[in-house]
Protein backbone atom coordinates (compact mmCIF):
# COMPACT_ATOMS: atom_id res chain seq x y z
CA UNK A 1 -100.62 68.76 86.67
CA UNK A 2 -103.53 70.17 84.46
CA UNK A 3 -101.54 70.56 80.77
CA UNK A 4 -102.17 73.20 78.61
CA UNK A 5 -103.51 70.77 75.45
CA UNK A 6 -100.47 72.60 72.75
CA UNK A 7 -97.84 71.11 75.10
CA UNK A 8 -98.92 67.76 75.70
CA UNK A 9 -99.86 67.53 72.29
CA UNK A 10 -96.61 68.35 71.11
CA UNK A 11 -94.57 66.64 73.65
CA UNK A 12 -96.45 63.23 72.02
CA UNK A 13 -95.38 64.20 68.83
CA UNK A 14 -91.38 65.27 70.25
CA UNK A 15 -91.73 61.54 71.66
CA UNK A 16 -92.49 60.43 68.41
CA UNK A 17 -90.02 61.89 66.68
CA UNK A 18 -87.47 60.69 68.73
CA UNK A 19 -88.59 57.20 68.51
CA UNK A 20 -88.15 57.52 65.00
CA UNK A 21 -85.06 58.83 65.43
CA UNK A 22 -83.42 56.06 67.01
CA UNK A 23 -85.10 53.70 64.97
CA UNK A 24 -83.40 55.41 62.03
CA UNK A 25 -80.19 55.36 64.03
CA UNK A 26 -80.00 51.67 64.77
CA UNK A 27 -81.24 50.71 60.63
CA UNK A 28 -77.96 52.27 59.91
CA UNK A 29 -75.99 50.63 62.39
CA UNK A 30 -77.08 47.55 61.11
CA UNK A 31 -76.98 47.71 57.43
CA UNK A 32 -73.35 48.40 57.68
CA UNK A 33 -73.54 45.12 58.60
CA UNK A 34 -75.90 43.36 56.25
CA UNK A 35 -76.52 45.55 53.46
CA UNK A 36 -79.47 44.49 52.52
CA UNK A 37 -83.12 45.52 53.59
CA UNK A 38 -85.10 42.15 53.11
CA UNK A 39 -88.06 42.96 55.45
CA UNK A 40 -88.56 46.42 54.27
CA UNK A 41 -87.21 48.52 57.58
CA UNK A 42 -86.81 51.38 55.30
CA UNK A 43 -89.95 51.61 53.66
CA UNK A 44 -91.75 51.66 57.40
CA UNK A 45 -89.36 54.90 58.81
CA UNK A 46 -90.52 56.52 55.39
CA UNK A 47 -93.66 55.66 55.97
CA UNK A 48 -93.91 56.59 59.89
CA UNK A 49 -92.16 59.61 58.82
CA UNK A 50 -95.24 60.91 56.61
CA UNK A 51 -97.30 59.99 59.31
CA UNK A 52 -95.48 62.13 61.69
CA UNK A 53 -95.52 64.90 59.06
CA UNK A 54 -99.22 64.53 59.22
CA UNK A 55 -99.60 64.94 62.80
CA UNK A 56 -97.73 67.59 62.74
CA UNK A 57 -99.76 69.61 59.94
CA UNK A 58 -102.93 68.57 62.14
CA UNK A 59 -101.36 70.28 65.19
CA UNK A 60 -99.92 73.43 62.93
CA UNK A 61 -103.07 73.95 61.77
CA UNK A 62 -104.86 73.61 65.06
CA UNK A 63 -102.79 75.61 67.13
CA UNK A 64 -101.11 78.11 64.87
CA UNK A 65 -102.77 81.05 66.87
CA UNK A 66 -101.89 80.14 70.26
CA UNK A 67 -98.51 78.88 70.05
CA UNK A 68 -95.56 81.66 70.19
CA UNK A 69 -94.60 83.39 67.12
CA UNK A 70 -91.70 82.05 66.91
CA UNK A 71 -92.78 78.67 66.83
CA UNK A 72 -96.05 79.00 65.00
CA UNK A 73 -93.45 80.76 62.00
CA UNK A 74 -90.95 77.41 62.21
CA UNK A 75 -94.29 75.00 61.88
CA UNK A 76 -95.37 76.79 58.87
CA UNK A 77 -92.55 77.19 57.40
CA UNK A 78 -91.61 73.64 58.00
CA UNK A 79 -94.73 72.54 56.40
CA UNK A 80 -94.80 74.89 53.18
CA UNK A 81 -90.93 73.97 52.72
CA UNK A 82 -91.16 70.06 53.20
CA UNK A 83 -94.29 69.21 51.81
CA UNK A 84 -92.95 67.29 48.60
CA UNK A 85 -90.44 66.02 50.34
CA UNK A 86 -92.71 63.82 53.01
CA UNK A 87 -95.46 63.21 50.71
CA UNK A 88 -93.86 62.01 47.33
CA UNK A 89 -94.16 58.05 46.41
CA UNK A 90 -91.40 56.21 47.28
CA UNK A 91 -92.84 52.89 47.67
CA UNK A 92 -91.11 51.21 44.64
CA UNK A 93 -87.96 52.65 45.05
CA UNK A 94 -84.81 50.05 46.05
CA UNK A 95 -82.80 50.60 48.99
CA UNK A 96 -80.44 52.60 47.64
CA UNK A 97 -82.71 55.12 46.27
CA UNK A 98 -85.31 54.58 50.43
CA UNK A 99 -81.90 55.45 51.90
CA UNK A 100 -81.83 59.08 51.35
CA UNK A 101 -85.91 59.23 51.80
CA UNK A 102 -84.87 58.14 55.73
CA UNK A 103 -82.50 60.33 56.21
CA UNK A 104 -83.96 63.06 54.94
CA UNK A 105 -87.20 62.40 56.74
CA UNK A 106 -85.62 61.61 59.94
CA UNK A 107 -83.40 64.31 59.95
CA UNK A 108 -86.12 66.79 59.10
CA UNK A 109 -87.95 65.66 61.95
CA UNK A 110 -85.61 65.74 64.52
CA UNK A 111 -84.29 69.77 63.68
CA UNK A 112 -88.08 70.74 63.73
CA UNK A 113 -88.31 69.17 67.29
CA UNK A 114 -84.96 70.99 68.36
CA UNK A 115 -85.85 74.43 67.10
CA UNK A 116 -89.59 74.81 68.81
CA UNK A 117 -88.25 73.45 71.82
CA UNK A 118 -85.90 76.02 71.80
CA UNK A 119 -88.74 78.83 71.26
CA UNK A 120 -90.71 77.08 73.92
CA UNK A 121 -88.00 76.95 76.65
CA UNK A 122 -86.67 80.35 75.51
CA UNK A 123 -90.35 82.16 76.14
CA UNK A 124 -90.92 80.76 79.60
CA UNK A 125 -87.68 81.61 80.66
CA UNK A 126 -88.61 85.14 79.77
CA UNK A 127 -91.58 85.51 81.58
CA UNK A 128 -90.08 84.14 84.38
CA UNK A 129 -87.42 86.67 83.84
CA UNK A 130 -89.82 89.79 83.91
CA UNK A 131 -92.11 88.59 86.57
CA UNK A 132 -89.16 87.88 89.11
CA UNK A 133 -87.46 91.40 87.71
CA UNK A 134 -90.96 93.10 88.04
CA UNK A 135 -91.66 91.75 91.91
CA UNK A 136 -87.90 92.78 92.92
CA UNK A 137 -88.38 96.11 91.37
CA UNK A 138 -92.07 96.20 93.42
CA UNK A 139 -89.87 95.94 96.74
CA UNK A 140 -87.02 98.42 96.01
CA UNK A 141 -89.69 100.96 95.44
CA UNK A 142 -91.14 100.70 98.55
CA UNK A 143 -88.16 101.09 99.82
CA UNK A 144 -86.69 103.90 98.03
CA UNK A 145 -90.22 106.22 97.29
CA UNK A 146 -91.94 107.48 100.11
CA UNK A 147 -94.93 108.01 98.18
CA UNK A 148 -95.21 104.58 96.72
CA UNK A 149 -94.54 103.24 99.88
CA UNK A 150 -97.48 104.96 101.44
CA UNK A 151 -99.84 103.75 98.39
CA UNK A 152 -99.11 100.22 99.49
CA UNK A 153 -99.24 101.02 103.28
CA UNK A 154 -102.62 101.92 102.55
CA UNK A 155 -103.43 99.29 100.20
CA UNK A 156 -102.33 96.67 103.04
CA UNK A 157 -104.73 98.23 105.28
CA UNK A 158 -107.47 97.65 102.71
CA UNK A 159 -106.77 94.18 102.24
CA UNK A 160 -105.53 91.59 99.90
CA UNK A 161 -108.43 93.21 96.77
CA UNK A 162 -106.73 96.22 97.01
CA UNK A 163 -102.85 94.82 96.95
CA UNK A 164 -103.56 92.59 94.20
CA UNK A 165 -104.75 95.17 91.99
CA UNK A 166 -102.06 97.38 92.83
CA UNK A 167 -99.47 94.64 91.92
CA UNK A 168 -101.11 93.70 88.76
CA UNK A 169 -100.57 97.01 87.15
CA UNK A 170 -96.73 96.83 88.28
CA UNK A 171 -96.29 93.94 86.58
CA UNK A 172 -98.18 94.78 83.53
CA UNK A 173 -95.04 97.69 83.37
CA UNK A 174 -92.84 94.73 83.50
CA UNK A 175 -94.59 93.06 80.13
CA UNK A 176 -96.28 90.59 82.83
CA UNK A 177 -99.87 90.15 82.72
CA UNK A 178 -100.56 88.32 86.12
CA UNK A 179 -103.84 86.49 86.95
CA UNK A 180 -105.38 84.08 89.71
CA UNK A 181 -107.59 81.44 90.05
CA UNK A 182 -111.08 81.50 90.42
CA UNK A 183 -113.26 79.14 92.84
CA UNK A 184 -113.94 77.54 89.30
CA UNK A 185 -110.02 76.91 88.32
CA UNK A 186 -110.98 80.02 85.41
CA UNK A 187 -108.29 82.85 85.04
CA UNK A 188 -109.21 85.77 86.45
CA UNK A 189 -107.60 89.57 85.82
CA UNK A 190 -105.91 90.82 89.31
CA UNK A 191 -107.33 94.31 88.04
CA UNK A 192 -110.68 94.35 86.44
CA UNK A 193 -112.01 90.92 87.76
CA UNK A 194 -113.14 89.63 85.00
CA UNK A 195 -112.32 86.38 82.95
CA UNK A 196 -109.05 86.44 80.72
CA UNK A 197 -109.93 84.19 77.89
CA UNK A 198 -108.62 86.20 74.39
CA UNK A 199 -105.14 85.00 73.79
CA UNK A 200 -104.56 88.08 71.43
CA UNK A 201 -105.37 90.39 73.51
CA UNK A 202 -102.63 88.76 75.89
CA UNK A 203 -99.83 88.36 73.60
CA UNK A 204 -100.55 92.15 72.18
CA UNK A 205 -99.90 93.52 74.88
CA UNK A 206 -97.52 91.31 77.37
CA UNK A 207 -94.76 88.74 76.92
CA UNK A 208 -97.65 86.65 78.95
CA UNK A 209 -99.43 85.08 81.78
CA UNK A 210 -98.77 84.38 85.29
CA UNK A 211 -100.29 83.11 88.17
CA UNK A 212 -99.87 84.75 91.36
CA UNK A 213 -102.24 84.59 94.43
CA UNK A 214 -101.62 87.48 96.75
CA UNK A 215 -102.29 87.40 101.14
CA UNK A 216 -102.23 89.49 103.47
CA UNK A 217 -100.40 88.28 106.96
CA UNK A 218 -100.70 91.00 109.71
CA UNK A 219 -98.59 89.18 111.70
CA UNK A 220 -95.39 87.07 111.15
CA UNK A 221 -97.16 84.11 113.05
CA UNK A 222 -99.39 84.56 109.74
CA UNK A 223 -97.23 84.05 107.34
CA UNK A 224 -97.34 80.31 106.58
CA UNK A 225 -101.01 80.05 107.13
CA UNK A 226 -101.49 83.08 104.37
CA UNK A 227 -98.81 81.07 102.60
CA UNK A 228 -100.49 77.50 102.65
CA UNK A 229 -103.90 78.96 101.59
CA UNK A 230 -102.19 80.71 98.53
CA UNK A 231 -100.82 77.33 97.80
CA UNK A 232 -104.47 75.59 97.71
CA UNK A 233 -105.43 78.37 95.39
CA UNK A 234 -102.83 77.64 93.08
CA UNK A 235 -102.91 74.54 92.93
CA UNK A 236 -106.67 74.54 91.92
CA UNK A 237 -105.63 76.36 88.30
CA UNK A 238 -106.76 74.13 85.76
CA UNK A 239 -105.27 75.54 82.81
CA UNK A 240 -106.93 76.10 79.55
CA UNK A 241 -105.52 77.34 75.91
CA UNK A 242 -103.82 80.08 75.51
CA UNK A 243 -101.14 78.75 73.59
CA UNK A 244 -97.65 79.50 74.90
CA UNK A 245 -98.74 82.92 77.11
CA UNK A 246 -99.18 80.98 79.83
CA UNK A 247 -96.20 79.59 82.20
CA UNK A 248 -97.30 77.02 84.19
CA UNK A 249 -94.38 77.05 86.64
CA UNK A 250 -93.33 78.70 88.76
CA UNK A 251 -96.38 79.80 90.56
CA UNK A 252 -96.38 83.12 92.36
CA UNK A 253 -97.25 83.08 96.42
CA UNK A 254 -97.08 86.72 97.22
CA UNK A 255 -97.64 87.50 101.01
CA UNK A 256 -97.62 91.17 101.86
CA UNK A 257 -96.50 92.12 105.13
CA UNK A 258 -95.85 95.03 107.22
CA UNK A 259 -92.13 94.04 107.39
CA UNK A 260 -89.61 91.64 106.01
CA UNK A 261 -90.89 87.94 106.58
CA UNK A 262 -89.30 85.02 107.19
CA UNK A 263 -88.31 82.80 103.80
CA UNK A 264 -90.26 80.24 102.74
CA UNK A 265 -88.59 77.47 100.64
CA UNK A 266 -90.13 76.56 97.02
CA UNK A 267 -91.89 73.36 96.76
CA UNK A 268 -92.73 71.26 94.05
CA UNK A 269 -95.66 69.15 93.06
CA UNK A 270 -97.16 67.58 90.08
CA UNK A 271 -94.34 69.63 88.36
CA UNK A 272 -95.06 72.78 89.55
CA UNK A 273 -93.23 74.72 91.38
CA UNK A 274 -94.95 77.58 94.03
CA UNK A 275 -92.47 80.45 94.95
CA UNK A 276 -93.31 82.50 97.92
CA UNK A 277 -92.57 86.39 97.62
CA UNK A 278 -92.77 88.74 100.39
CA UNK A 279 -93.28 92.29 99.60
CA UNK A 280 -92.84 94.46 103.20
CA UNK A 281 -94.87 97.52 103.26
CA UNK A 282 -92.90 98.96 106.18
CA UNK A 283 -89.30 97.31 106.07
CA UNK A 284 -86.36 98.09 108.05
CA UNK A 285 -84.19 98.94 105.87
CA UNK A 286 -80.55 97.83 106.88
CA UNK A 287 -78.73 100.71 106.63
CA UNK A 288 -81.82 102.69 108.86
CA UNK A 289 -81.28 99.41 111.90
CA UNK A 290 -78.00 100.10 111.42
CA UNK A 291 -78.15 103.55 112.37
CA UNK A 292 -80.43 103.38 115.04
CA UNK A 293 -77.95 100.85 116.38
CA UNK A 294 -75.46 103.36 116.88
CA UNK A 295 -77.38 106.12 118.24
């Protein structure tokens, strides 16, 4: 899977800082033990510490714009708060006085990594949340408006252009500012066609970006085939920055169809995950097959 550089960035350092974490865990395990620090274990968690600190004002500073608010505010504040704290001398200090310099550090460290985790999770789990709202509330109003349901009747007839654009500005109700792929793995806007590369103008205006590749099957012995080439399309995204508007899984495979198609079962590769969609343009409602059932 092509990484968006902020995340495997900061997954190294969130490796890091749990290395250093149970480092710091077994030191004190063992100078219960022998309470002595003859080799200098200490001094080397303080130091790796600082070094972590750096790293982490490197990536702070680098990404500060592209990372969700949330997390961009705990990084700064982290660094403004703890500066004197990770860069003070310490080296000729005993053990007594390295032993809260470890703790400190280490536990510093490790509450950093838990909150912007948090923020990270917590934002793709709410553009996931919008997009699959969004696309369910795109199906109930074909159902239920007669008028809307004729604007994508027509729009079906016109091909997958026309349905794409249409869907784009239903999601961009939602918050949801979906995208494809271009031949050149480039993000490109499901409306207006052209390249989405400001990442303020994204997070001004949407919770962020998703990537959706919309078919057209006219038949239902088209489905997979419409399916499978969405897939390959997908799966040629190479994604750039854009900090944390971006969720890399799942993927959207929409396939439009005159009625209700036959499921299609995620699947998962490299980490990703492609979910098929169908929207129906014409689908028999239960309650209406019901009906003419009885009559």
């Amino acid at each position: 899977m092509n990484a968006i550089p902020w995340r495997g960035e900061w997954a190294a350092i969130a490796s890091r800082i749990e290395g250093l974490l149970r480092a710091g865990e077994f030191f004190y395990q063992s100078i219960q033990t022998h309470s002595n620090d003859s080799h200098g274990t200490a001094k080397q968690l303080i130091v790796q510490a600082e070094k972590v600190y750096d790293c982490i004002a490197t990536y702070g500073n680098k990404y500060r714009d592209l990372l969700p608010p949330q997390a961009a505010e705990a990084f700064n504040r982290f660094l403004e708060e703890q500066s004197s704290r990770f860069k003070g001398p310490t080296e000729d200090y005993d053990l007594s006085r390295r032993l809260p310099y470890v703790q400190f550090r280490v536990a510093a460290l490790a509450a950093l990594r838990s909150e912007v985790e948090f923020y990270l999770s917590s934002m793709d789990e709410q553009i996931r949340t919008a997009t699959e709202r969004a696309l369910m509330h795109l199906q109930r109003c074909i159902v239920a408006d007669s008028e809307y349901r004729k604007q994508w009747s027509r729009a079906f007839k016109e091909g997958e252009t026309a349905c794409e654009k249409l869907g784009g500005v239903h999601l961009l109700r939602h918050g949801v500012w979906a995208f494809k792929t271009s031949a050149e793995g480039a993000r490109t806007d499901l409306v207006m066609g052209n390249r989405i590369d400001n990442p303020a103008e994204v997070s001004s205006v949407s919770l962020g970006l998703v990537l959706t590749e919309w078919k057209c099957a006219r038949s239902h012995s088209e489905v997979q085939s419409k399916y499978n080439e969405a897939k390959h399309q997908a799966s040629s995204y190479a994604a750039g920055i854009l900090g944390g508007t971006v969720l890399l899984s799942p993927r959207y495979l929409i396939i439009v169809s005159s009625e209700i198609a036959s499921r299609i079962e995620d699947s998962i590769e490299d980490g990703v995950t492609y979910r098929f969609v169908n929207i129906a343009v014409e689908p028999s409602v239960p309650s209406k097959v019901a009906r003419k059932a009885r009559s």
